[in-house]
PDBML (XML) file of the C-alpha atoms, coordinates in Angstrom:
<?xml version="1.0" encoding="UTF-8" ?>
<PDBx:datablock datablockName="MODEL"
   xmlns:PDBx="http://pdbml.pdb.org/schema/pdbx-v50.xsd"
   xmlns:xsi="http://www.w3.org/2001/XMLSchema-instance"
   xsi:schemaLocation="http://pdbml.pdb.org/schema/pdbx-v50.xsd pdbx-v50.xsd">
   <PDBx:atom_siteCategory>
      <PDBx:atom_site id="1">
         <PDBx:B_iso_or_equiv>0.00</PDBx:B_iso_or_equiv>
         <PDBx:Cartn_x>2.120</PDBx:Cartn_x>
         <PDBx:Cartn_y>-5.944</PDBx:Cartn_y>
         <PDBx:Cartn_z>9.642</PDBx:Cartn_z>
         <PDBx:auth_asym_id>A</PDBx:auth_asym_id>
         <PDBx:auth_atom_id>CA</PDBx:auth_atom_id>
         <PDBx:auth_comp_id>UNK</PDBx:auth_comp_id>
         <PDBx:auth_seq_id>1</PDBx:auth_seq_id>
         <PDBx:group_PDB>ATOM</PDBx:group_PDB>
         <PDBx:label_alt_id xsi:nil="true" />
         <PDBx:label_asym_id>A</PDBx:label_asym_id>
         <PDBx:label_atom_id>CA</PDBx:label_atom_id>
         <PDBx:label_comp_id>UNK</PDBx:label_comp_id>
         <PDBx:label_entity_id>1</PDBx:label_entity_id>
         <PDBx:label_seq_id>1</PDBx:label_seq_id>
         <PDBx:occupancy>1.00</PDBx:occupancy>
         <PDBx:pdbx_PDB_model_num>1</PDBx:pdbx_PDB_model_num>
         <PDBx:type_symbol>C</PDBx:type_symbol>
      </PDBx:atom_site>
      <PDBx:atom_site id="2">
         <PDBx:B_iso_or_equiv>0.00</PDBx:B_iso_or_equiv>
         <PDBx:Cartn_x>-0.941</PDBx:Cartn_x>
         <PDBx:Cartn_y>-6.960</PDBx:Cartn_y>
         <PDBx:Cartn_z>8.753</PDBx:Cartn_z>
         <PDBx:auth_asym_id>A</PDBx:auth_asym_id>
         <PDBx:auth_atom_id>CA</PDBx:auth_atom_id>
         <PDBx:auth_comp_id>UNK</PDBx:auth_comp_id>
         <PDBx:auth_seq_id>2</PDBx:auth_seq_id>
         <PDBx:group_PDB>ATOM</PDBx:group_PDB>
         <PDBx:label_alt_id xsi:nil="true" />
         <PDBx:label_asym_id>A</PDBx:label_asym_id>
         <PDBx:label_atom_id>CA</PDBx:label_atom_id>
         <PDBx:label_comp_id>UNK</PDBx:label_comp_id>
         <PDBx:label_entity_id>1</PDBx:label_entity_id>
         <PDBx:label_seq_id>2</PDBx:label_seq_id>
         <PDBx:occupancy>1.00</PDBx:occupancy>
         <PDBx:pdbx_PDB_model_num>1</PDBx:pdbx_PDB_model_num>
         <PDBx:type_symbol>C</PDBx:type_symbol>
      </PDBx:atom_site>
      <PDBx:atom_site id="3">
         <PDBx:B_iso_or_equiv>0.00</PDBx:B_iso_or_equiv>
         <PDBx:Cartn_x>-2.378</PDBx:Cartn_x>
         <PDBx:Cartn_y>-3.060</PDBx:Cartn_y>
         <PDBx:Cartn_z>7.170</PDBx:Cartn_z>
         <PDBx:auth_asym_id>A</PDBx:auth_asym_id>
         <PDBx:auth_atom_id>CA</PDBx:auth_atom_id>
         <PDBx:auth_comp_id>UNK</PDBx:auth_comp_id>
         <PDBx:auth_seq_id>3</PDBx:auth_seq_id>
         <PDBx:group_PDB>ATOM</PDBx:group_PDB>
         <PDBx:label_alt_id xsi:nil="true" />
         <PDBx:label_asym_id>A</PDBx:label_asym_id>
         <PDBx:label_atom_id>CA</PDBx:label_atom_id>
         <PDBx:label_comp_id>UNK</PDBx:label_comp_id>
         <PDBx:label_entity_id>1</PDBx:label_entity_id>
         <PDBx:label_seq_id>3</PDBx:label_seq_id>
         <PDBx:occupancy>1.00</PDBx:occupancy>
         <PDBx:pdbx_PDB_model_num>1</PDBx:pdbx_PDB_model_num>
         <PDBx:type_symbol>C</PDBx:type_symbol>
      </PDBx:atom_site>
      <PDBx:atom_site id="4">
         <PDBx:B_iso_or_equiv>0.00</PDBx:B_iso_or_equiv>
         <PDBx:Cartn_x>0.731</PDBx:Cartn_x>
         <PDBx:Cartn_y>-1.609</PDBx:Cartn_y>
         <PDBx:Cartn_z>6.121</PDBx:Cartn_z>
         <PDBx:auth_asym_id>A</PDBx:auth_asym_id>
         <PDBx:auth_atom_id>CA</PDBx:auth_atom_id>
         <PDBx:auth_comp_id>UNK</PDBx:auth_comp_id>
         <PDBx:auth_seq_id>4</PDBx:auth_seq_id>
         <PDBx:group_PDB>ATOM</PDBx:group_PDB>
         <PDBx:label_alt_id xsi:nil="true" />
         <PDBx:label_asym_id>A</PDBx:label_asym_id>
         <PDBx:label_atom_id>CA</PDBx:label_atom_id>
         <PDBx:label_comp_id>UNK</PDBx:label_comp_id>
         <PDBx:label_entity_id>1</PDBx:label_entity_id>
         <PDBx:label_seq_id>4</PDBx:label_seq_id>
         <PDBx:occupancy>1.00</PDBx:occupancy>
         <PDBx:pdbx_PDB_model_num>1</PDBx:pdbx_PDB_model_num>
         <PDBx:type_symbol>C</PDBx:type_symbol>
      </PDBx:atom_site>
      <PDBx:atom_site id="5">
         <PDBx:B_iso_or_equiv>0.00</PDBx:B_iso_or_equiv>
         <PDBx:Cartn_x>2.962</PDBx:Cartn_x>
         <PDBx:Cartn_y>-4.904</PDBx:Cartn_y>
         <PDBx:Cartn_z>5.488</PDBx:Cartn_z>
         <PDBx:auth_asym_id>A</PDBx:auth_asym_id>
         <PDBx:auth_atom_id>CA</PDBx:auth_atom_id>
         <PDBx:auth_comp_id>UNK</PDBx:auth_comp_id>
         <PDBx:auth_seq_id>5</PDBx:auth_seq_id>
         <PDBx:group_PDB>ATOM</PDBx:group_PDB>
         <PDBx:label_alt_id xsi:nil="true" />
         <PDBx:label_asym_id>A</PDBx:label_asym_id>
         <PDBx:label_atom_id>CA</PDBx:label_atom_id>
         <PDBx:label_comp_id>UNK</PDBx:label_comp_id>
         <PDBx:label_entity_id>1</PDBx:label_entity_id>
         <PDBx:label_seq_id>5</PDBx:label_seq_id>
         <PDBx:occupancy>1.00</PDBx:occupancy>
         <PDBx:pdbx_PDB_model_num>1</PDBx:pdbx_PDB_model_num>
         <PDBx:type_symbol>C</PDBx:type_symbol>
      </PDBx:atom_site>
      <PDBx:atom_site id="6">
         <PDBx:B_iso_or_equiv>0.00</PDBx:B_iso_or_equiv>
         <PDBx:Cartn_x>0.104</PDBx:Cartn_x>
         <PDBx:Cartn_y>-6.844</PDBx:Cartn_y>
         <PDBx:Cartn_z>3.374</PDBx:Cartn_z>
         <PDBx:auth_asym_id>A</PDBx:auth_asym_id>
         <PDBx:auth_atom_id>CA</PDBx:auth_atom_id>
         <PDBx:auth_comp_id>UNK</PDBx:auth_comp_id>
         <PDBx:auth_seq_id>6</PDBx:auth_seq_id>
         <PDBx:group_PDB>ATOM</PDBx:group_PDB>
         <PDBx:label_alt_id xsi:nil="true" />
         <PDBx:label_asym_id>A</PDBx:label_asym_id>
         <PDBx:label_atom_id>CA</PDBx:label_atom_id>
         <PDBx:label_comp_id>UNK</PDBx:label_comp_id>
         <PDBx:label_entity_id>1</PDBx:label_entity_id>
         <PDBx:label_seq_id>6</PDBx:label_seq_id>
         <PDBx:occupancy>1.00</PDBx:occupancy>
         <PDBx:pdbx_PDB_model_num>1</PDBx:pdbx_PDB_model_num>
         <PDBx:type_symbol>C</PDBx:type_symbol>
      </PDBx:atom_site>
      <PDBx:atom_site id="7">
         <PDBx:B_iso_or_equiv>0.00</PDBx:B_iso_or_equiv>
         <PDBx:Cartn_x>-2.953</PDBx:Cartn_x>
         <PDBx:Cartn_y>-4.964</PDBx:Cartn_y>
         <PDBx:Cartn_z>2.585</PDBx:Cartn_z>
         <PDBx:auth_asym_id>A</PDBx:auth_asym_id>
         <PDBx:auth_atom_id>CA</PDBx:auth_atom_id>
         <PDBx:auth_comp_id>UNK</PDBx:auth_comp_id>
         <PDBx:auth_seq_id>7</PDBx:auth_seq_id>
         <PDBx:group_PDB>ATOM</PDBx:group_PDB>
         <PDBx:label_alt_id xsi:nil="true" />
         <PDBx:label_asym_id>A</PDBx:label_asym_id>
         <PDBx:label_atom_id>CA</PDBx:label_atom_id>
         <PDBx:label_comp_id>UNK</PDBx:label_comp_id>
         <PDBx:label_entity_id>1</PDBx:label_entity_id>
         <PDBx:label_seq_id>7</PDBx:label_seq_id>
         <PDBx:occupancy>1.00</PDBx:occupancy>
         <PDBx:pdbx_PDB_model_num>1</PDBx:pdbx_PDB_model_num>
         <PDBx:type_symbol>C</PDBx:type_symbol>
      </PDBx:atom_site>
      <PDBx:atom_site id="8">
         <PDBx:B_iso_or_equiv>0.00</PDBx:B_iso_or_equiv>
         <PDBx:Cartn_x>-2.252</PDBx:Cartn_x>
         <PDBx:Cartn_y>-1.668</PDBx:Cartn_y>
         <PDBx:Cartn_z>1.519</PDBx:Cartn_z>
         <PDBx:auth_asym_id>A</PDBx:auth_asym_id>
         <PDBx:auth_atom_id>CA</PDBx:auth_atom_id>
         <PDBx:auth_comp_id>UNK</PDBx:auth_comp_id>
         <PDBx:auth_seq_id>8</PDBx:auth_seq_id>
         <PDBx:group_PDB>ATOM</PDBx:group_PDB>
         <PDBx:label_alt_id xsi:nil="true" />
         <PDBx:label_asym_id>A</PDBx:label_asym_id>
         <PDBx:label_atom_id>CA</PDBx:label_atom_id>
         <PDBx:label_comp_id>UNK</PDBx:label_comp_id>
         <PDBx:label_entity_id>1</PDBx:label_entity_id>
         <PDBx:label_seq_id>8</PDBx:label_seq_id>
         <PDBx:occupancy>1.00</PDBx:occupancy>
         <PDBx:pdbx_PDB_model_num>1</PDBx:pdbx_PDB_model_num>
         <PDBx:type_symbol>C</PDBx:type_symbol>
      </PDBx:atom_site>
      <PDBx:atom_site id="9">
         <PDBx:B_iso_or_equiv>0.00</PDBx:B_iso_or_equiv>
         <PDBx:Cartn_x>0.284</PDBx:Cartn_x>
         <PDBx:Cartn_y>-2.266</PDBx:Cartn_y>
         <PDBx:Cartn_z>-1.149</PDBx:Cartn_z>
         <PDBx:auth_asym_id>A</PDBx:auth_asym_id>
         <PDBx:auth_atom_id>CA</PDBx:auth_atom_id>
         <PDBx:auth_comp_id>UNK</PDBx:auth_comp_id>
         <PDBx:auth_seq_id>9</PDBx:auth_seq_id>
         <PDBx:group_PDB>ATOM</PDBx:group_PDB>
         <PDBx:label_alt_id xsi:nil="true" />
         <PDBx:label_asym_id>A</PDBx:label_asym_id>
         <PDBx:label_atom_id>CA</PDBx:label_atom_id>
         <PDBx:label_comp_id>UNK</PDBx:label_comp_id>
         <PDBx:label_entity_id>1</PDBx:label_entity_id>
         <PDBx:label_seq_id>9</PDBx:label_seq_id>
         <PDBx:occupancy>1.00</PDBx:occupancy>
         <PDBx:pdbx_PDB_model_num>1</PDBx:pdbx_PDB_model_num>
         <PDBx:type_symbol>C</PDBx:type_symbol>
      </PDBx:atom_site>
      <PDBx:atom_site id="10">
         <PDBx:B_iso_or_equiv>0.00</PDBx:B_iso_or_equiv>
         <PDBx:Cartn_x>-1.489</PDBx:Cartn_x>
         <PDBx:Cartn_y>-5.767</PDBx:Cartn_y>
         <PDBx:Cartn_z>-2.165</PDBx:Cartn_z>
         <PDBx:auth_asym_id>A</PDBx:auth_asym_id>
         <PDBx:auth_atom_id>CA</PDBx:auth_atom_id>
         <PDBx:auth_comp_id>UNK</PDBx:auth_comp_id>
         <PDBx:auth_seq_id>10</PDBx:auth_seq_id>
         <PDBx:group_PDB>ATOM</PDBx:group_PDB>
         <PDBx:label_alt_id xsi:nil="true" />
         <PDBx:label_asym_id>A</PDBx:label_asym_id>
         <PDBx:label_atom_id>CA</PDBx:label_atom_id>
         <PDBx:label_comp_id>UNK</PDBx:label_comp_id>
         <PDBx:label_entity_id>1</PDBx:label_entity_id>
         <PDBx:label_seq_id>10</PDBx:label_seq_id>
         <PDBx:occupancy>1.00</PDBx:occupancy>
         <PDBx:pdbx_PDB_model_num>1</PDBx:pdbx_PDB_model_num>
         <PDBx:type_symbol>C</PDBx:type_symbol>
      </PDBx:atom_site>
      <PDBx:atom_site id="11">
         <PDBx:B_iso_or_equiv>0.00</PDBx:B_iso_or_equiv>
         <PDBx:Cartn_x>-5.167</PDBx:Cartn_x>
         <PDBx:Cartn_y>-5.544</PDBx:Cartn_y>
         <PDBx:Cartn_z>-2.114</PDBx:Cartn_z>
         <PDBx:auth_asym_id>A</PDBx:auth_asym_id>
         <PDBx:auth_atom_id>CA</PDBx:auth_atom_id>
         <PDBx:auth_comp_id>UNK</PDBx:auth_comp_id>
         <PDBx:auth_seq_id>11</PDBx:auth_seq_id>
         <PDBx:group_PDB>ATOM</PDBx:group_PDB>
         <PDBx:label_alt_id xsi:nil="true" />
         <PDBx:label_asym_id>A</PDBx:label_asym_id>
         <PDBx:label_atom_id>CA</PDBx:label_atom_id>
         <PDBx:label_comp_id>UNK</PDBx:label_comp_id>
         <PDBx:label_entity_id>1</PDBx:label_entity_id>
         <PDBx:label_seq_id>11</PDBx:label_seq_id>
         <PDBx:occupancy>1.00</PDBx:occupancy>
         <PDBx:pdbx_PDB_model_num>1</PDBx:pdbx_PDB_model_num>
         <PDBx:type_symbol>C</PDBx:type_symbol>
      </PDBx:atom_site>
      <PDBx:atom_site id="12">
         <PDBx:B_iso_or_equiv>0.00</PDBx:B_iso_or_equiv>
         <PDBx:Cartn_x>-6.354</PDBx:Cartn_x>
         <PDBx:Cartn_y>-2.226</PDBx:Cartn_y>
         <PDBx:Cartn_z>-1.423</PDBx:Cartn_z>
         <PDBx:auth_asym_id>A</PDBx:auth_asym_id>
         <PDBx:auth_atom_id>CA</PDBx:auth_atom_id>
         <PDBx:auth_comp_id>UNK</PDBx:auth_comp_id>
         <PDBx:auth_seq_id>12</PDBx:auth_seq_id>
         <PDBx:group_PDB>ATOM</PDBx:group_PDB>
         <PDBx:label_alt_id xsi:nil="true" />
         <PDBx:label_asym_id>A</PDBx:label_asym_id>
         <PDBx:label_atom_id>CA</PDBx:label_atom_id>
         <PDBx:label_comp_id>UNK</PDBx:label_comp_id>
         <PDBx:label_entity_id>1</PDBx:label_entity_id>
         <PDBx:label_seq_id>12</PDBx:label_seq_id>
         <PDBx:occupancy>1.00</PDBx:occupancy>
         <PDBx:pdbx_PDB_model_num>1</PDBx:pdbx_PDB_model_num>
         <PDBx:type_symbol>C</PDBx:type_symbol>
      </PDBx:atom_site>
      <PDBx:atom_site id="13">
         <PDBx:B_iso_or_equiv>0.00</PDBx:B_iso_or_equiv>
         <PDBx:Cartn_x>-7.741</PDBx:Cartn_x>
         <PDBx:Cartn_y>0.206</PDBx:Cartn_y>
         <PDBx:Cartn_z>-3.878</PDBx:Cartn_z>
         <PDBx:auth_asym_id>A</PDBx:auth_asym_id>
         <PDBx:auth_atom_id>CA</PDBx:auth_atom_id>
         <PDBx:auth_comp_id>UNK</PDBx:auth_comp_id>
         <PDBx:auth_seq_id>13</PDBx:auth_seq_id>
         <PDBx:group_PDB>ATOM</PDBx:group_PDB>
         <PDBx:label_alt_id xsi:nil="true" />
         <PDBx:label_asym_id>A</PDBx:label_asym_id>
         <PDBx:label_atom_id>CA</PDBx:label_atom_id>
         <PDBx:label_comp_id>UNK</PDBx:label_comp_id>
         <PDBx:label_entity_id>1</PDBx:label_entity_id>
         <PDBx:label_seq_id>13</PDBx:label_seq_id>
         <PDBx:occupancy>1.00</PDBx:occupancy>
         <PDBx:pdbx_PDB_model_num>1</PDBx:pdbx_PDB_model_num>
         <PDBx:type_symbol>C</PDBx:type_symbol>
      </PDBx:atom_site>
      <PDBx:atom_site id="14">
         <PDBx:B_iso_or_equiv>0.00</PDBx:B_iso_or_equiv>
         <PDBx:Cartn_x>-4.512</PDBx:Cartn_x>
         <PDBx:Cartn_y>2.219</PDBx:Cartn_y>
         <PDBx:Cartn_z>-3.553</PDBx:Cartn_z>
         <PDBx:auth_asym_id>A</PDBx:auth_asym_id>
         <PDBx:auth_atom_id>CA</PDBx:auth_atom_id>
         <PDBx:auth_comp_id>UNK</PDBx:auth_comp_id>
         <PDBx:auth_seq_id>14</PDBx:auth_seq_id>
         <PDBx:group_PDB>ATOM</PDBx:group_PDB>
         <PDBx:label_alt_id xsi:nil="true" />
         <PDBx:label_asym_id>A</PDBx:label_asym_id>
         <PDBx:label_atom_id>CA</PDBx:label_atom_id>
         <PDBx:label_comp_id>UNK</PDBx:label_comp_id>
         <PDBx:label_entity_id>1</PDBx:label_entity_id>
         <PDBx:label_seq_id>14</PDBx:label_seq_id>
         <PDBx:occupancy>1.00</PDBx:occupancy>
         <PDBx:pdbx_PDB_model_num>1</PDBx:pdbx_PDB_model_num>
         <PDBx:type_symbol>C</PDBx:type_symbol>
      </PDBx:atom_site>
      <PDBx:atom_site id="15">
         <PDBx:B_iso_or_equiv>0.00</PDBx:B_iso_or_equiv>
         <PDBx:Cartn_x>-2.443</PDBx:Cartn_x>
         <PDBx:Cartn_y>-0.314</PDBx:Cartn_y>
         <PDBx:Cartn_z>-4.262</PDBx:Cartn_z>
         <PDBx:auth_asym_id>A</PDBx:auth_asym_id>
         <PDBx:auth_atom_id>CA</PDBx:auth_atom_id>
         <PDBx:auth_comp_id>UNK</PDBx:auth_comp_id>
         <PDBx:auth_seq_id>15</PDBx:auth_seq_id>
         <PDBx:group_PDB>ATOM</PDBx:group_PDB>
         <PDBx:label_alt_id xsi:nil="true" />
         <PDBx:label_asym_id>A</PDBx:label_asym_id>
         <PDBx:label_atom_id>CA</PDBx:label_atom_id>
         <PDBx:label_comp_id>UNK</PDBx:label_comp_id>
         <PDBx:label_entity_id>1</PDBx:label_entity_id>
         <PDBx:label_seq_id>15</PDBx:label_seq_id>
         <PDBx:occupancy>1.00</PDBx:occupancy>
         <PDBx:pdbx_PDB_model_num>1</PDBx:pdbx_PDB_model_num>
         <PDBx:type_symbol>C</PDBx:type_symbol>
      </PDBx:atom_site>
      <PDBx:atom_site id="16">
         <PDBx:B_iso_or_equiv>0.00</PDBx:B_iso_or_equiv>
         <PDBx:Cartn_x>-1.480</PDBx:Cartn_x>
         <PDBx:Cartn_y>0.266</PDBx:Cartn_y>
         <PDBx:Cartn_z>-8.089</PDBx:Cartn_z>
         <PDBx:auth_asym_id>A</PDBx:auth_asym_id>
         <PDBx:auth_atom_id>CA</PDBx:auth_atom_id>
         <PDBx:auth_comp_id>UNK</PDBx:auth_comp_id>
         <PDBx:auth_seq_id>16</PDBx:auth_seq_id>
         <PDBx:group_PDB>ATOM</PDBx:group_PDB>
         <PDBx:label_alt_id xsi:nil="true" />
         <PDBx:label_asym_id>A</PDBx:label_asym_id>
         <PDBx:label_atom_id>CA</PDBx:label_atom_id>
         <PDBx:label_comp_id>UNK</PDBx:label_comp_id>
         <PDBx:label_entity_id>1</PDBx:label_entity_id>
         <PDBx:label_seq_id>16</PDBx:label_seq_id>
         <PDBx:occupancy>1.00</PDBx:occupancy>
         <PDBx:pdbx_PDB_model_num>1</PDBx:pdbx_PDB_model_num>
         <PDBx:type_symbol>C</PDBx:type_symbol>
      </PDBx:atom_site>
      <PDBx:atom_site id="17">
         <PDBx:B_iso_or_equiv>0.00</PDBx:B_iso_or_equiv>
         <PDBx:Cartn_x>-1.070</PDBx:Cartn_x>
         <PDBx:Cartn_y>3.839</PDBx:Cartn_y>
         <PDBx:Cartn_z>-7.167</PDBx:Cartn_z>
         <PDBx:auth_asym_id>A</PDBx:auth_asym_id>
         <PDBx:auth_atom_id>CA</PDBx:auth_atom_id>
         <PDBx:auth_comp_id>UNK</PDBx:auth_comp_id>
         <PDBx:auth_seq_id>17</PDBx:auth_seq_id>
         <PDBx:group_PDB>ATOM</PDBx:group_PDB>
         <PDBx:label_alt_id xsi:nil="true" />
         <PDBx:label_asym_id>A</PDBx:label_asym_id>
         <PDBx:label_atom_id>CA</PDBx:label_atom_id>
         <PDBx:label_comp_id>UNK</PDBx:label_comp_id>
         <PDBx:label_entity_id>1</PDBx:label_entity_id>
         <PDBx:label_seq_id>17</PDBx:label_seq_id>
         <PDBx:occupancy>1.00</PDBx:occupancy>
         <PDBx:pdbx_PDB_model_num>1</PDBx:pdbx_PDB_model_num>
         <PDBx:type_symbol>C</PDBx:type_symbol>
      </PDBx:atom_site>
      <PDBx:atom_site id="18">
         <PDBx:B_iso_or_equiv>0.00</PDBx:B_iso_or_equiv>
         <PDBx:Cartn_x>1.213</PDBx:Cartn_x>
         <PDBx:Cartn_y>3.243</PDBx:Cartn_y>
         <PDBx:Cartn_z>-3.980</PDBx:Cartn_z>
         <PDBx:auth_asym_id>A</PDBx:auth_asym_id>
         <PDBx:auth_atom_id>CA</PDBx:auth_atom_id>
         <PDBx:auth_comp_id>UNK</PDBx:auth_comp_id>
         <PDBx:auth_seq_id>18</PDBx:auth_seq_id>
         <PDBx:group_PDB>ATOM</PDBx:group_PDB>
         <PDBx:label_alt_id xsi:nil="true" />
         <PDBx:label_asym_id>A</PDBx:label_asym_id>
         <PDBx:label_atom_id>CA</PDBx:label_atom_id>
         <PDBx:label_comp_id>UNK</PDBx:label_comp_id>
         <PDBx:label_entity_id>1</PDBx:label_entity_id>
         <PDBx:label_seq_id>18</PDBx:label_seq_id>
         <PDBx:occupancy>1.00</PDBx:occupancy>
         <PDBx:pdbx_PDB_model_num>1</PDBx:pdbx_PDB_model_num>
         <PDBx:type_symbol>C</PDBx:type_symbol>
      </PDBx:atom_site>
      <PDBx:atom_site id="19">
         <PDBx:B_iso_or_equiv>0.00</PDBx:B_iso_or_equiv>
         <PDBx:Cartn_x>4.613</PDBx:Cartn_x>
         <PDBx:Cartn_y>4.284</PDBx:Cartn_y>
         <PDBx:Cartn_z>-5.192</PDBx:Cartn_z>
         <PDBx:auth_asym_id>A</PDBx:auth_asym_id>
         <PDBx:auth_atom_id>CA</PDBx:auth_atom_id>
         <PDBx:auth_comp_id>UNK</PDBx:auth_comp_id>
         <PDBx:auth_seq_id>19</PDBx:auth_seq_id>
         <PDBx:group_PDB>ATOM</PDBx:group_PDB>
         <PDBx:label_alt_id xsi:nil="true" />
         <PDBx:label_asym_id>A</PDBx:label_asym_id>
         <PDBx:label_atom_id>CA</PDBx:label_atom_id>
         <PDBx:label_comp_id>UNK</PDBx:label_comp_id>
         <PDBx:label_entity_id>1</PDBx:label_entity_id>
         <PDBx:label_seq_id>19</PDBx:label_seq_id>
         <PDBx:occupancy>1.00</PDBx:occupancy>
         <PDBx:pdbx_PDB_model_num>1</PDBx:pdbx_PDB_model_num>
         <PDBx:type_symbol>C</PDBx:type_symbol>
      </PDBx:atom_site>
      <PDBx:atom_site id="20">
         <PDBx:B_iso_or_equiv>0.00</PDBx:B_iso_or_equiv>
         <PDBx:Cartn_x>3.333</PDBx:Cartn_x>
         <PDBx:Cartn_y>7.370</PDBx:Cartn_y>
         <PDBx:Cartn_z>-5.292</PDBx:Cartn_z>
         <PDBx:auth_asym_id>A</PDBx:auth_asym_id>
         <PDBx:auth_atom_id>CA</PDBx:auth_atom_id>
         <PDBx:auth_comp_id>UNK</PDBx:auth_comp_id>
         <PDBx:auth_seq_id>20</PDBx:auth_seq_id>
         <PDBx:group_PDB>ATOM</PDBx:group_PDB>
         <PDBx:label_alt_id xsi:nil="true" />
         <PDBx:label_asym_id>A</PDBx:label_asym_id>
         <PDBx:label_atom_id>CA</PDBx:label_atom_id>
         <PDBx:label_comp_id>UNK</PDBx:label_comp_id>
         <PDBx:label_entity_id>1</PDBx:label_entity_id>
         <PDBx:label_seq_id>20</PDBx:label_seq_id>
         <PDBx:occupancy>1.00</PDBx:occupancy>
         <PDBx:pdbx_PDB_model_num>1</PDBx:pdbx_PDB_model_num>
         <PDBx:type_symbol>C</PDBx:type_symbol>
      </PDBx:atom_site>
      <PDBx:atom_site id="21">
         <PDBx:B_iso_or_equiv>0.00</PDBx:B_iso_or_equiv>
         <PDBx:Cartn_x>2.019</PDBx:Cartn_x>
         <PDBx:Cartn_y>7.911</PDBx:Cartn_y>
         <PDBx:Cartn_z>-2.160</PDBx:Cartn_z>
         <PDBx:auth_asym_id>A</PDBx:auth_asym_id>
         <PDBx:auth_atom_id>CA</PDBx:auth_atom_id>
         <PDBx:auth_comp_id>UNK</PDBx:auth_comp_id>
         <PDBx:auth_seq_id>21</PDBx:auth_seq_id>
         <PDBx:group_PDB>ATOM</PDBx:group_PDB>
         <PDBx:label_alt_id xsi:nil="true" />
         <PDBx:label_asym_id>A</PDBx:label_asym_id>
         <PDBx:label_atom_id>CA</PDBx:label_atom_id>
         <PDBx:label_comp_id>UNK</PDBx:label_comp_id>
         <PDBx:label_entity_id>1</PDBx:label_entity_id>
         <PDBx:label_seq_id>21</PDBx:label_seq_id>
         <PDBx:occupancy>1.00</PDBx:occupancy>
         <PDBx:pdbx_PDB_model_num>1</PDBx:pdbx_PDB_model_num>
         <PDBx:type_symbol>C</PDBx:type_symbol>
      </PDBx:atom_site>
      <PDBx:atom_site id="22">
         <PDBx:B_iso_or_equiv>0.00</PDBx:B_iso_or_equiv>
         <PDBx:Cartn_x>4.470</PDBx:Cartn_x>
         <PDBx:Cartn_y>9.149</PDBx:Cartn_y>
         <PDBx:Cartn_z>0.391</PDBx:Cartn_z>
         <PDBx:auth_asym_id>A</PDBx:auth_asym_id>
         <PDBx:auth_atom_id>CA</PDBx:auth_atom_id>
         <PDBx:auth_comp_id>UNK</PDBx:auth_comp_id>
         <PDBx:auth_seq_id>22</PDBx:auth_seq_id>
         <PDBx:group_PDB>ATOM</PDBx:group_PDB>
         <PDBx:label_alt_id xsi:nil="true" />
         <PDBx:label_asym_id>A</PDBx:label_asym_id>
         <PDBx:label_atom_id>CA</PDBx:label_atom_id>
         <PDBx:label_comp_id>UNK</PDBx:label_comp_id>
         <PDBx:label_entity_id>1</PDBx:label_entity_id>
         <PDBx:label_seq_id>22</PDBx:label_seq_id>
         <PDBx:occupancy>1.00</PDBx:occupancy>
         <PDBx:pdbx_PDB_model_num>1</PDBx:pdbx_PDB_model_num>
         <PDBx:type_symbol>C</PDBx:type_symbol>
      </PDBx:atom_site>
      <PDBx:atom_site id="23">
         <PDBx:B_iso_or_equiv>0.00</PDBx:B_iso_or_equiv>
         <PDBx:Cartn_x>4.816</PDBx:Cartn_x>
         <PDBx:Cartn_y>6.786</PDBx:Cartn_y>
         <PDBx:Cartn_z>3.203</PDBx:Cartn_z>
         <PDBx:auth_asym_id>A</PDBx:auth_asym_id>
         <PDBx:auth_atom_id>CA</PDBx:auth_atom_id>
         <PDBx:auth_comp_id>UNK</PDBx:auth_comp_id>
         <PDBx:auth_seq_id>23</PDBx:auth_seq_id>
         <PDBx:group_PDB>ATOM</PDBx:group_PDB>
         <PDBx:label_alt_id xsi:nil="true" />
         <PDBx:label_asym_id>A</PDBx:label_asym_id>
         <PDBx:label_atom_id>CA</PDBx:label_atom_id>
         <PDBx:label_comp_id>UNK</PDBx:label_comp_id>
         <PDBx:label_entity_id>1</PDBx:label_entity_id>
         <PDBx:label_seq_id>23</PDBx:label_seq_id>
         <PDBx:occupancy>1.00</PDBx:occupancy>
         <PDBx:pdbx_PDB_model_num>1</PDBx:pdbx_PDB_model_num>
         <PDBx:type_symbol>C</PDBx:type_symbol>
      </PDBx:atom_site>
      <PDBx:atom_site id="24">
         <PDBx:B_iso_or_equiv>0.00</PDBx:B_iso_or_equiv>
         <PDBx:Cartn_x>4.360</PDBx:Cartn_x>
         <PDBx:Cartn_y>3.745</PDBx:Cartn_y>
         <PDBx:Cartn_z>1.464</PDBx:Cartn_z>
         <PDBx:auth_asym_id>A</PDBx:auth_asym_id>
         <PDBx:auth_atom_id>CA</PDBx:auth_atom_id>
         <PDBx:auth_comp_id>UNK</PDBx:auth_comp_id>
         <PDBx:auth_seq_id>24</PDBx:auth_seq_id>
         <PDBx:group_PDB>ATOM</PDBx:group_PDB>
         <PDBx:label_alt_id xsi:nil="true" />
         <PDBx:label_asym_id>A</PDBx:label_asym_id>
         <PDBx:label_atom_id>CA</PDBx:label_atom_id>
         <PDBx:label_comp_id>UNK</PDBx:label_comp_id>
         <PDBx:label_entity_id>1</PDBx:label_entity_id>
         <PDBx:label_seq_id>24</PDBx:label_seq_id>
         <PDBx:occupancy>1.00</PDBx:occupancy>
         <PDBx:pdbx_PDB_model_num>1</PDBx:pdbx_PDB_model_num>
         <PDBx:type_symbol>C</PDBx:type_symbol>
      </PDBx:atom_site>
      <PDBx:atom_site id="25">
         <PDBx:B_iso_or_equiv>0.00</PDBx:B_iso_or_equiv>
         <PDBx:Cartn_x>7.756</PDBx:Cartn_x>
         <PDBx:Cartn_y>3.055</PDBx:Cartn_y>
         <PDBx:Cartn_z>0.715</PDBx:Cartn_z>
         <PDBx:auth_asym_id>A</PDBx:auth_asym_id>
         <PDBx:auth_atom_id>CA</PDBx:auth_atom_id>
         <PDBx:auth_comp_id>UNK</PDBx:auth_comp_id>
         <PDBx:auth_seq_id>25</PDBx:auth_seq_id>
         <PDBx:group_PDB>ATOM</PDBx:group_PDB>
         <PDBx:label_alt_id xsi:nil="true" />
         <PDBx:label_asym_id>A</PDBx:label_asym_id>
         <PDBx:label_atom_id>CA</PDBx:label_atom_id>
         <PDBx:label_comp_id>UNK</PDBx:label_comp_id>
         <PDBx:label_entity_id>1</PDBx:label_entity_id>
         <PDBx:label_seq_id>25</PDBx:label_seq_id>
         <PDBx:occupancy>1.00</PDBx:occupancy>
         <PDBx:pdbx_PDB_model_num>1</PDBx:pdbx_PDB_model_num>
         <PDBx:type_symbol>C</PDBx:type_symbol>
      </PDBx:atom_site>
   </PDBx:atom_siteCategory>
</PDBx:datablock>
């Protein structure tokens, strides 16, 4: 919730990139 859910597609350095990224969806 709190890596996956929040961080990673909000405030980490991937997160402008993330739609990209297999997974992230």
């Amino acid at each position: 919730y709190a890596i996956y859910s929040i961080y990673l597609p909000t405030f980490s350095p991937i997160s402008s990139i993330a739609q990209y990224i297999p997974y992230m969806w």
